[in-house]
Protein backbone atom coordinates (compact mmCIF):
# COMPACT_ATOMS: atom_id res chain seq x y z
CA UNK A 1 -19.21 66.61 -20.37
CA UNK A 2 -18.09 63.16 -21.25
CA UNK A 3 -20.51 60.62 -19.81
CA UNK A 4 -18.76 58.72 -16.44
CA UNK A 5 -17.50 55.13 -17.70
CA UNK A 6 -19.56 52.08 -16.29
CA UNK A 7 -17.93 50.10 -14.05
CA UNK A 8 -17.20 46.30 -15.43
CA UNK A 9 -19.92 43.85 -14.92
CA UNK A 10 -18.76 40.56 -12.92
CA UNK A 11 -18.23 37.69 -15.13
CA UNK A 12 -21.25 35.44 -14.56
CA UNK A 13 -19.85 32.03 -13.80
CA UNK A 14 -21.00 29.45 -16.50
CA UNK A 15 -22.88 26.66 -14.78
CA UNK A 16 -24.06 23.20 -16.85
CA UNK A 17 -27.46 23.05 -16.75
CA UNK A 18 -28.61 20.14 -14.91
CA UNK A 19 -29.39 16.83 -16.14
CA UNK A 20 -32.97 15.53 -16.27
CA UNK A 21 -33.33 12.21 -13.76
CA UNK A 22 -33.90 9.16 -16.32
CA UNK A 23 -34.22 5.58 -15.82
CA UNK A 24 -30.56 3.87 -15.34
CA UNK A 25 -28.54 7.26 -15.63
CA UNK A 26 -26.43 5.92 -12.60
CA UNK A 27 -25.02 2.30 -13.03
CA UNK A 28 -22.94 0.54 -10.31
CA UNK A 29 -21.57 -3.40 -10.36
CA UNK A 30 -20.29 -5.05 -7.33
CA UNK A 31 -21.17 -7.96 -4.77
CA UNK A 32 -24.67 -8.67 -3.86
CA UNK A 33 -25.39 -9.83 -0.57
CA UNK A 34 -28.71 -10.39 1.01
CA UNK A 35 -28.34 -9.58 4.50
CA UNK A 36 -30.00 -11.51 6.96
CA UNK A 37 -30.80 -9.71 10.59
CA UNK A 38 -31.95 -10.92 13.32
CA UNK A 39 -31.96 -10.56 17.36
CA UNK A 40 -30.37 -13.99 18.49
CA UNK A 41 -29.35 -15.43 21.92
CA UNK A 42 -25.73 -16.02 23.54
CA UNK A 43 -26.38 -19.60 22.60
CA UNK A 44 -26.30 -19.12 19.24
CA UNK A 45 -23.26 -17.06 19.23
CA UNK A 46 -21.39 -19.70 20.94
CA UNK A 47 -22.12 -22.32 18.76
CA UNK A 48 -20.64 -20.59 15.60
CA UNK A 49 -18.13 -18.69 18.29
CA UNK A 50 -19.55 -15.37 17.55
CA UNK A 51 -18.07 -12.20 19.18
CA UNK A 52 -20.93 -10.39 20.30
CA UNK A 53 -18.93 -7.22 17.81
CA UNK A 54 -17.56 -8.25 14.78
CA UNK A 55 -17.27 -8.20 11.25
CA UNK A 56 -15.90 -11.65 9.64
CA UNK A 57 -16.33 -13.85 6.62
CA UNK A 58 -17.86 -16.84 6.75
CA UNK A 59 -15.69 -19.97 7.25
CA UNK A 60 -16.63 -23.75 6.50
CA UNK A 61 -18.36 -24.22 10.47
CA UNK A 62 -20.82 -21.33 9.63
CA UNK A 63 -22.14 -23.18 6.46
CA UNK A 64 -25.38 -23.81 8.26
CA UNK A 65 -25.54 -20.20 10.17
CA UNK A 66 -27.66 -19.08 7.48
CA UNK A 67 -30.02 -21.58 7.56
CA UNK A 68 -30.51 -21.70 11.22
CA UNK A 69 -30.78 -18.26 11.46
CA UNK A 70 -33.97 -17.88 9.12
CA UNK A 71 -35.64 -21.23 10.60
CA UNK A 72 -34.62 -20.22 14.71
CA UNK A 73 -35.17 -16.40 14.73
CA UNK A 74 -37.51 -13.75 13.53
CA UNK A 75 -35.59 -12.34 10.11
CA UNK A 76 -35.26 -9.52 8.51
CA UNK A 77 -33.92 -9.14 4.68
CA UNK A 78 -32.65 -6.65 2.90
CA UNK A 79 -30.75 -6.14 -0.56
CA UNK A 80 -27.46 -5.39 0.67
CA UNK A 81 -23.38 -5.30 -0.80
CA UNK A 82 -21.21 -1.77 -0.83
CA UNK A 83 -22.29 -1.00 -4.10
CA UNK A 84 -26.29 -2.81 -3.83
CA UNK A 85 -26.42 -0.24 -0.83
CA UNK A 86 -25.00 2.80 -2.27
CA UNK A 87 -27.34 1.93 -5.61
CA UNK A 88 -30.26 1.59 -3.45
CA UNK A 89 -29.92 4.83 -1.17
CA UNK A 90 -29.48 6.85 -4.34
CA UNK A 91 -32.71 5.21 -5.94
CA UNK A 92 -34.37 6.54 -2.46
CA UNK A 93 -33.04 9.67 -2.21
CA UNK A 94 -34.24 10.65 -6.27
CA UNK A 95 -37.71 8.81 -5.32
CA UNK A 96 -38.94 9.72 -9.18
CA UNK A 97 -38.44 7.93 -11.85
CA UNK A 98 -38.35 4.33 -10.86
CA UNK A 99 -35.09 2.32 -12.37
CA UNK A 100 -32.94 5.82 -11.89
CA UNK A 101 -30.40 3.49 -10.42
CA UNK A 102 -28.81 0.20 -12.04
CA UNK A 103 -27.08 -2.53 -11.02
CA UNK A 104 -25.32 -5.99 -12.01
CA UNK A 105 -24.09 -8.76 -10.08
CA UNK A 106 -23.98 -12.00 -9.13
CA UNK A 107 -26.30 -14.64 -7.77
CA UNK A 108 -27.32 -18.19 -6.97
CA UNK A 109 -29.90 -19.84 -8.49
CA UNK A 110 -32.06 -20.60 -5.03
CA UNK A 111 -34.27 -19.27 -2.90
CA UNK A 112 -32.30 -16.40 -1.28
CA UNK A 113 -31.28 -15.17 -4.77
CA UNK A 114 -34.97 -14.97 -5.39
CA UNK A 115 -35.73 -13.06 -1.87
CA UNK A 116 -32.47 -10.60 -2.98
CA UNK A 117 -34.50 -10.28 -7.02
CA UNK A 118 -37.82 -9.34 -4.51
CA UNK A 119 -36.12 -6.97 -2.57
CA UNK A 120 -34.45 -4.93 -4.95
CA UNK A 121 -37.15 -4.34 -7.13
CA UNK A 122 -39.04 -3.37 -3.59
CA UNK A 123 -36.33 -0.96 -3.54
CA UNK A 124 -37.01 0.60 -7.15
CA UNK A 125 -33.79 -0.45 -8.49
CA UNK A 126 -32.96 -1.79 -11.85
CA UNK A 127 -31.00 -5.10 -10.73
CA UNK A 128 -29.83 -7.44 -13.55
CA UNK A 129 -28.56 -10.32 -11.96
CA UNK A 130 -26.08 -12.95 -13.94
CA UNK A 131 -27.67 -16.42 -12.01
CA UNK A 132 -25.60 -19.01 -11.97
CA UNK A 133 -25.94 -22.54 -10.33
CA UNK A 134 -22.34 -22.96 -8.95
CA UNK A 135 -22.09 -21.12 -5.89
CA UNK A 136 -25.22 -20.01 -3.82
CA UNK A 137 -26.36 -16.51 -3.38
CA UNK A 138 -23.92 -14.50 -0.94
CA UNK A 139 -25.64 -13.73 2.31
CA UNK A 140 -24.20 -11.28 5.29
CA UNK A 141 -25.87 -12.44 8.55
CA UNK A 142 -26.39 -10.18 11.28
CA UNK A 143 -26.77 -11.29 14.78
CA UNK A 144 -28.02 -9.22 16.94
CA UNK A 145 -28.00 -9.16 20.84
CA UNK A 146 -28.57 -6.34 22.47
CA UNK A 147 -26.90 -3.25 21.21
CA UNK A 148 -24.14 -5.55 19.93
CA UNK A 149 -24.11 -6.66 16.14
CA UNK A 150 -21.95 -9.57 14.44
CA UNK A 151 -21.78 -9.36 10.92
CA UNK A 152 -21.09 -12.81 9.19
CA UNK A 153 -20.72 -12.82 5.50
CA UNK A 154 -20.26 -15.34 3.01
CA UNK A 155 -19.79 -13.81 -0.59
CA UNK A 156 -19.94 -17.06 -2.73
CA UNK A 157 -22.01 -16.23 -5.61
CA UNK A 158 -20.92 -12.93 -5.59
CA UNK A 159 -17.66 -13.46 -6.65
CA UNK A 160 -18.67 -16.18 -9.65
CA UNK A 161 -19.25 -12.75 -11.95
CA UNK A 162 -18.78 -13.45 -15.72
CA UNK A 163 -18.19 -10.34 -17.58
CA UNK A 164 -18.32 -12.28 -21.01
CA UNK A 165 -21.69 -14.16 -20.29
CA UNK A 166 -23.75 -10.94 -18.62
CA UNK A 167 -21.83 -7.19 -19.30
CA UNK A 168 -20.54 -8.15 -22.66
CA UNK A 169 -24.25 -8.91 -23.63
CA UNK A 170 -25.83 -6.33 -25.89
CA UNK A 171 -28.63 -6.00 -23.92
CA UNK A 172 -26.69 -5.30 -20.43
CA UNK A 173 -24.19 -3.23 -22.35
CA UNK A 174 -26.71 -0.90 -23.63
CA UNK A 175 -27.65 -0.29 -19.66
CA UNK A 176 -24.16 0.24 -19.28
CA UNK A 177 -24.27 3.14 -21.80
CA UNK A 178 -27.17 4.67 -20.48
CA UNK A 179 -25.60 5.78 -17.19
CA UNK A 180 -24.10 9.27 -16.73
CA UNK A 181 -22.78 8.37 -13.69
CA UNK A 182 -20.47 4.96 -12.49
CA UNK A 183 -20.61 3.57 -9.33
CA UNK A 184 -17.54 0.93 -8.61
CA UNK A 185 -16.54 0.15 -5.11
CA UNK A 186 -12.35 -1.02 -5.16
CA UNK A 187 -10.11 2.06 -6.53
CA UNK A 188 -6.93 0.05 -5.53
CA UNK A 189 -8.11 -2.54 -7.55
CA UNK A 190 -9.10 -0.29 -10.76
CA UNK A 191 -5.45 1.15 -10.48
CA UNK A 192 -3.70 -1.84 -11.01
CA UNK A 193 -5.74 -2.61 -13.58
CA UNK A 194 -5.32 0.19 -15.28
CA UNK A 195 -1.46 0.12 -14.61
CA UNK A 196 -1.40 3.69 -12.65
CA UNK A 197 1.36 2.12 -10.90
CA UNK A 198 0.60 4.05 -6.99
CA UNK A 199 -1.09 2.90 -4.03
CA UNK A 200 -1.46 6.48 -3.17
CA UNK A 201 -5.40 7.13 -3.45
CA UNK A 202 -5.02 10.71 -4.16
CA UNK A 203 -2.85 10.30 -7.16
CA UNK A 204 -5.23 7.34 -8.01
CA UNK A 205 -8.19 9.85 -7.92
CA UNK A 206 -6.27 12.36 -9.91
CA UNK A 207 -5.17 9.56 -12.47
CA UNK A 208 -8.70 8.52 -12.44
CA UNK A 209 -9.53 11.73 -13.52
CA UNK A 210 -7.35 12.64 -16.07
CA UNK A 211 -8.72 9.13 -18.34
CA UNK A 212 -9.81 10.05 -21.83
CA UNK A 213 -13.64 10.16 -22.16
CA UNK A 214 -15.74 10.92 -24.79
CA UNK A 215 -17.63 14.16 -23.97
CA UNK A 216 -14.90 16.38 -23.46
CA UNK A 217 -17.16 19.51 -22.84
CA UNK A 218 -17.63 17.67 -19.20
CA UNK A 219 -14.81 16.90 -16.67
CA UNK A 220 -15.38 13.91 -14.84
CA UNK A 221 -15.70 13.94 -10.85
CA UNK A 222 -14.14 11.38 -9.46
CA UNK A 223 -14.99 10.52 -5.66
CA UNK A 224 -13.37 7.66 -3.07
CA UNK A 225 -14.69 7.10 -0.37
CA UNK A 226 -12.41 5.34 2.81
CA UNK A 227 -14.82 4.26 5.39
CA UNK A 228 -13.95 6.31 8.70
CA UNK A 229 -11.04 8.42 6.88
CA UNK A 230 -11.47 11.30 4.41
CA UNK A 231 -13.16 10.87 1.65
CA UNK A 232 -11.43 12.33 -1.26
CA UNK A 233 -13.00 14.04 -4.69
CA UNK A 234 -10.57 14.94 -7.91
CA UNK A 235 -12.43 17.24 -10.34
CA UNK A 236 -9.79 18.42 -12.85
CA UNK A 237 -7.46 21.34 -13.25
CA UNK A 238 -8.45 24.41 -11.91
CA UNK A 239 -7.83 27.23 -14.67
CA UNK A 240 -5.59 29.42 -12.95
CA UNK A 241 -1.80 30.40 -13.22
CA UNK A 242 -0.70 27.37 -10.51
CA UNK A 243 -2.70 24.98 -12.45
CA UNK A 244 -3.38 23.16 -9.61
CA UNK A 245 -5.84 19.81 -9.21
CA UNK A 246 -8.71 20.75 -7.76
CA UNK A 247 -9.23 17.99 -4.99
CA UNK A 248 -11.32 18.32 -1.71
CA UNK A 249 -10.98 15.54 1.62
CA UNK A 250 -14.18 15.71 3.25
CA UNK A 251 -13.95 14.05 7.19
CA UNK A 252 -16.72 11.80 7.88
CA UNK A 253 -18.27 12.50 11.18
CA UNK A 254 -18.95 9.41 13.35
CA UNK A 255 -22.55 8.96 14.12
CA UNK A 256 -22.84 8.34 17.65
CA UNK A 257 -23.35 4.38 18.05
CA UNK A 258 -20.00 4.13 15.57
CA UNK A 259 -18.39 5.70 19.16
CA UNK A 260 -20.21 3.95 21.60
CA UNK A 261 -19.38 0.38 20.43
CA UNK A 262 -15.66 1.04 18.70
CA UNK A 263 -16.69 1.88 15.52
CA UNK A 264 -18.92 -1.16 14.30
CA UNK A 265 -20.67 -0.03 11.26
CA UNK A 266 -24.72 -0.56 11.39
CA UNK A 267 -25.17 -4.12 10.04
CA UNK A 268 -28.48 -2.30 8.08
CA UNK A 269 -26.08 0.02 6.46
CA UNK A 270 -22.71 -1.50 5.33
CA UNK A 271 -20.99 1.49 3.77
CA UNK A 272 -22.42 5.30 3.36
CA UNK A 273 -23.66 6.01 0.43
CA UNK A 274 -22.01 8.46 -0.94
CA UNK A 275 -22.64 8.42 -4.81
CA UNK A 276 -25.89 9.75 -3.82
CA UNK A 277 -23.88 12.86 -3.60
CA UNK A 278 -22.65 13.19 -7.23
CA UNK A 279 -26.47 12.68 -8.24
CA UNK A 280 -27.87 15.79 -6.54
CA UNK A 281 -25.60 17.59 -9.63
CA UNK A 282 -28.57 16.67 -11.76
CA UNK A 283 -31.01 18.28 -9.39
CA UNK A 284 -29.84 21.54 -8.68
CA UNK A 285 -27.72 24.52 -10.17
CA UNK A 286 -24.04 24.81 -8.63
CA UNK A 287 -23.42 28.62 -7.92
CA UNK A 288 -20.07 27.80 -6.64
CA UNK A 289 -17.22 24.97 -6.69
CA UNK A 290 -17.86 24.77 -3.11
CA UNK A 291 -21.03 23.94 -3.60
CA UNK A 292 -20.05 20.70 -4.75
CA UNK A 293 -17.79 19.37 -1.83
CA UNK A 294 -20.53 20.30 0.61
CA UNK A 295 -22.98 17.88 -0.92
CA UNK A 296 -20.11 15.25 -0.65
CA UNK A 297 -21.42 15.05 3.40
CA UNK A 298 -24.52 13.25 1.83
CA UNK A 299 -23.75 10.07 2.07
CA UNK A 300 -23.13 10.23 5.74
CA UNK A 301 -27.20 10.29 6.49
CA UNK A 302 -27.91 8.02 4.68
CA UNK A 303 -31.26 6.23 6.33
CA UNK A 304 -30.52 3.07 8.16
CA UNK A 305 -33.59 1.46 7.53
CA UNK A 306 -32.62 0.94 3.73
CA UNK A 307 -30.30 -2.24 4.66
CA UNK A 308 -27.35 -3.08 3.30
């Protein structure tokens, strides 16, 4: 009697084997602020008429804000910027090796540059600064009263960046290389300037995408985040008969303070982390596609004693 057939095996799904954690395998570029906190008084609002809530830049009558607020109050500092923050919660969150996470910017040439030079390396990241003499450092200022915050910053270094006196240098470039994973913080901004010709940030994560890269054994992920709204994630074409995008909008949960005073974000913590997400990839095996979107809700515990 003919032997019963075996049934068919399940296809084992083919998973990349993860990535070893390196120095500067995730690079991210943006505006560097050191952020300034502090509890203050009603007084001092007034004088620089302060809401108690608020997020503003800083105008020509808070020149001296930043001043007073380090020579008047008890300060805290902390390397801080979107993209400083995101760099630095990721360097937390991998712990080992040192320098995991890069990051380039620009600075002033005075004393709060060289507090914002201290603190990052405090922080374990790989900063490379271009210092210039122009502007001074950017600072955010956070005034504290009570359980009210008012967020004051004043980019002006930051947005002095010369791409053809600090990235276009060998030796920056060469950091730039390194990285397996990007970290920018405007994707309206990187569509227009790479002509995708939409406003619409899902077809701007699916353009994203879709860009030529080298490696083609690896699709790029490609992740937005939109502070209280979705965040969205574009991973390629999923190999079926619909050939659909494969694209996931994960809701970020308010934390409860973000209810209790309409929304303000923690002045320690300007924007969830969320790359910190894509870099658990290297750490463990996906089983499932899923797998991925799930560690997309990273970023929203992010610890608020990081700064930022």
């Amino acid at each position: 009697m003919a032997a019963a057939e075996e049934e068919p095996k399940p296809k084992k799904l083919k998973v990349e084997a993860p990535q070893a954690l390196r120095e500067n395998i995730l690079f991210g570029m943006g505006n560097p602020l050191l952020d300034i906190s502090a509890v203050v008084d009603k007084d001092f609002l007034d004088k620089y008429s302060l809401k108690p809530n608020d997020q503003i830049l800083a105008e020509d009558k808070h020149k001296e804000l930043f001043d007073e607020l380090v020579k008047k109050f008890k300060v805290e500092y902390h390397a801080g910027g979107s993209t400083q923050n995101s760099i630095k919660v990721a360097q937390w969150m991998i712990q080992q090796p040192h320098k995991a996470a890069t990051f380039f910017g620009c600075i002033g040439i005075d004393k709060f540059g060289e507090i914002l030079k201290r603190k990052a390396a405090e922080a374990h990241v790989d900063a490379h600064y271009y210092e210039q003499n122009e502007q001074p450092t950017g600072t955010c200022a956070a005034c504290i009263t009570g359980d009210n915050r008012s967020l004051i910053a004043n980019l002006a270094a930051a947005n002095c960046y010369k791409k053809e006196k600090h990235l276009d240098l060998e030796k920056n470039w060469m950091l730039v290389e390194k990285a397996r994973v990007c970290y920018i913080a405007e994707a309206a901004t990187f569509a227009r300037e790479q002509g995708f010709e939409t406003k619409d940030i899902k077809e701007i994560a699916k353009k994203t995408q879709a860009l030529p890269k080298m490696n083609s054994k690896r699709q790029r992920i490609v992740i937005f985040t939109q502070g209280r709204d979705d965040t969205i994630m574009a991973t390629g074409r999923i190999k079926r008969k619909e050939d659909k995008w494969a694209q996931w909008l994960t809701p970020v949960t308010l934390a409860p303070w973000e209810v209790k005073v309409g929304g303000l974000l923690d002045p320690r913590s300007w924007r969830p982390a969320l790359v910190t997400a894509r870099l658990h990839l290297y750490k463990k095996k996906l089983k499932k596609k899923k797998k991925l979107a799930e560690r997309v809700v990273t970023h929203a515990h992010s610890p608020g004693y990081l700064g930022g």
